[in-house]
Protein backbone atom coordinates (compact mmCIF):
# COMPACT_ATOMS: atom_id res chain seq x y z
CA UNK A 1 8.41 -12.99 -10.15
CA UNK A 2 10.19 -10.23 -8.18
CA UNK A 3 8.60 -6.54 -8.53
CA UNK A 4 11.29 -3.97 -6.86
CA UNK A 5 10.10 -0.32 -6.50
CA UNK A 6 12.45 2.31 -5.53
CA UNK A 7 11.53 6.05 -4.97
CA UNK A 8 12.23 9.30 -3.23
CA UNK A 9 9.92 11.29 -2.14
CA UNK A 10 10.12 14.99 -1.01
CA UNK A 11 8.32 14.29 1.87
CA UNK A 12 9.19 13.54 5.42
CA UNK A 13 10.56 10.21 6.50
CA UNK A 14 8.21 9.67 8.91
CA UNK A 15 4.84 10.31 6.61
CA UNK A 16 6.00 8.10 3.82
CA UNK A 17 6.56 5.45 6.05
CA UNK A 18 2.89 6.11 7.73
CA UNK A 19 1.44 6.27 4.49
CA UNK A 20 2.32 2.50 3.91
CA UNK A 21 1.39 1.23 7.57
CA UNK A 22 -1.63 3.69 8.30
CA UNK A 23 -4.45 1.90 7.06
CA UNK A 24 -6.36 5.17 6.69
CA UNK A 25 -3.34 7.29 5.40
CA UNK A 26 -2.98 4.03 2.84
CA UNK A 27 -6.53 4.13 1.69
CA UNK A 28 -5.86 8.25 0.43
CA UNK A 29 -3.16 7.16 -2.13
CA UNK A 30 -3.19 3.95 -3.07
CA UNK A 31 -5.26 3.01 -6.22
CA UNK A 32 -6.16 4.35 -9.27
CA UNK A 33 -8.36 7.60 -9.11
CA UNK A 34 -12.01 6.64 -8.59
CA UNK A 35 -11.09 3.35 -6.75
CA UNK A 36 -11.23 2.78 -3.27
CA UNK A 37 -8.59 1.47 -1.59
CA UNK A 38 -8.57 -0.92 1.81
CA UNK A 39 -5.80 -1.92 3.45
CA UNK A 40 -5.84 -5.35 4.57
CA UNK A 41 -2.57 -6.25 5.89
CA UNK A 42 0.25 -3.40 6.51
CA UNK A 43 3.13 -5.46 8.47
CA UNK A 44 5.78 -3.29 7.86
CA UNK A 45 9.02 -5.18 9.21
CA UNK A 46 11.31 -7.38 7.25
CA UNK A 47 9.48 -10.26 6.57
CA UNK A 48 5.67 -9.06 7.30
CA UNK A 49 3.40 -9.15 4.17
CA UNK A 50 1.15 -6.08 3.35
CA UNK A 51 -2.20 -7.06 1.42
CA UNK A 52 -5.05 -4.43 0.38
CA UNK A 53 -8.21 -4.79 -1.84
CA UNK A 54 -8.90 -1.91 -4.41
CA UNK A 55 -12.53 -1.69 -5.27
CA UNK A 56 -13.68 -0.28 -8.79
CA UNK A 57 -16.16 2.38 -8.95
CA UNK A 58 -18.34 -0.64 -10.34
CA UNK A 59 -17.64 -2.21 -7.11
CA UNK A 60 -14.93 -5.02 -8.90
CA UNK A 61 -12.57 -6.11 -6.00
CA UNK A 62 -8.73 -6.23 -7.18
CA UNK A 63 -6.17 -7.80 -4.61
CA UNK A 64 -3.00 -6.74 -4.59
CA UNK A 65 -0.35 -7.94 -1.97
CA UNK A 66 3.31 -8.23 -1.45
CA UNK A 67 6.29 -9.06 1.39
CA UNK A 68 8.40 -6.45 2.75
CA UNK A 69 11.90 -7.73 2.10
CA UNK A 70 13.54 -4.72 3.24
CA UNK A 71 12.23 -1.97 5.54
């Protein structure tokens, strides 16, 4: 199964693309509010994979991963 997300964001170039290979600058978005979010794996080039664990405020790990096809 393929999962594409486009977006824009009104935001500089250069912090979007931190916010997805920053581990710390991931960790401040990513998640639902109340989880925390750890970023495991942030290879952002075509190709690399990017991998993070979002932990419940009951402390339930969720993986969630993906490949960069396109960056």
């Amino acid at each position: 199964r393929d999962l594409v997300l486009v977006r824009r964001f009104d935001a500089p170039c250069d912090l979007v693309f931190r916010a997805w290979t920053d581990p710390k600058a991931f960790a401040q978005w990513c998640g639902p509010h109340g989880f925390k979010a750890v970023g495991d794996r942030l290879e952002a080039w075509t190709g690399g994979r990017h991998r993070a664990c979002l932990i419940a405020p009951d402390g339930e790990e969720h993986w969630v991963g993906g490949k960069y096809l396109e960056v």
